[in-house]
Protein backbone atom coordinates (compact mmCIF):
# COMPACT_ATOMS: atom_id res chain seq x y z
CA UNK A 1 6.21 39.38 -30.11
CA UNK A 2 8.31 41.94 -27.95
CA UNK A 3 6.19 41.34 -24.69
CA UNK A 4 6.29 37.24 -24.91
CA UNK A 5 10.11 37.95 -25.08
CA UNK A 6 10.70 40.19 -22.55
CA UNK A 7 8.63 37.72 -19.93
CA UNK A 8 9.51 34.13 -21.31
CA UNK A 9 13.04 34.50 -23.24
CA UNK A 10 14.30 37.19 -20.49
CA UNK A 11 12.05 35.97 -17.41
CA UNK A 12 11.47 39.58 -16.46
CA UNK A 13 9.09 39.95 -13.85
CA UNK A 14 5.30 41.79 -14.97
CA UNK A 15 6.57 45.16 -13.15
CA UNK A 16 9.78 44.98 -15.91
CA UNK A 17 7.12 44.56 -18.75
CA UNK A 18 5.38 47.17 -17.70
CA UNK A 19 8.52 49.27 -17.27
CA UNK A 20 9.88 48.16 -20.62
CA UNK A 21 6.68 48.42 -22.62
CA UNK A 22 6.61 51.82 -20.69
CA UNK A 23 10.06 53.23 -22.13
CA UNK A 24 9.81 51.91 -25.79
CA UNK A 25 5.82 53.15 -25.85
CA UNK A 26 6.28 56.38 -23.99
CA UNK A 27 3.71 55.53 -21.23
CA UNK A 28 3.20 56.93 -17.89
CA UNK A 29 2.12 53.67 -16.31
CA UNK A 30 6.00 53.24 -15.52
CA UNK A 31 6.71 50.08 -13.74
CA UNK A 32 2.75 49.29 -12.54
CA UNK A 33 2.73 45.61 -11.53
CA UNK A 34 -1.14 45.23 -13.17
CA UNK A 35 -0.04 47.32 -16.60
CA UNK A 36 2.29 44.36 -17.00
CA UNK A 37 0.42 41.45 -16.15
CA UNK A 38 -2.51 43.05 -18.58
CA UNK A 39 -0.05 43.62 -21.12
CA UNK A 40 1.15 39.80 -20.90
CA UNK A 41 -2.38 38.38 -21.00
CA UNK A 42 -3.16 40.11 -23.60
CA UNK A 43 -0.24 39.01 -25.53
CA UNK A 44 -0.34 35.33 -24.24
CA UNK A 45 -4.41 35.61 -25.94
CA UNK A 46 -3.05 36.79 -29.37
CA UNK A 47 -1.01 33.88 -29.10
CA UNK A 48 -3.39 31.27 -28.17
CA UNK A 49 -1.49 30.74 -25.24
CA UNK A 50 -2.26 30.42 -21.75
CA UNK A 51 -1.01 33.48 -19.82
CA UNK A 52 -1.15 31.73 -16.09
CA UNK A 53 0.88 28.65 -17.39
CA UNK A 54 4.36 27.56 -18.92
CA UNK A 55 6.38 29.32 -20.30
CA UNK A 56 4.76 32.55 -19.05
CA UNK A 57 4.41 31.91 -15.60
């Protein structure tokens, strides 16, 4: 999954998710700091993984 890579593999911060998801996806919600923490919950939940815990925090 792109976003568990982009915050675990290359540590980038939520406000990089958010600016990466942004770029590939053609949002406006540019480098919002909450965009990117909602983006990595929600990916950590598809996962069955805990977003506020190792390795995604």
């Amino acid at each position: 999954m792109r976003i568990r890579t982009w915050r675990v593999d290359q540590e980038f911060s939520w406000r990089a998710v958010a600016q990466a998801a942004s770029e590939l996806w053609g949002s406006e919600c540019g480098s919002n700091q909450l965009y990117g923490e909602d983006l990595c919950v929600a990916a950590a939940k598809v996962l069955g993984e805990d977003p506020y815990r190792e390795p995604w925090n």
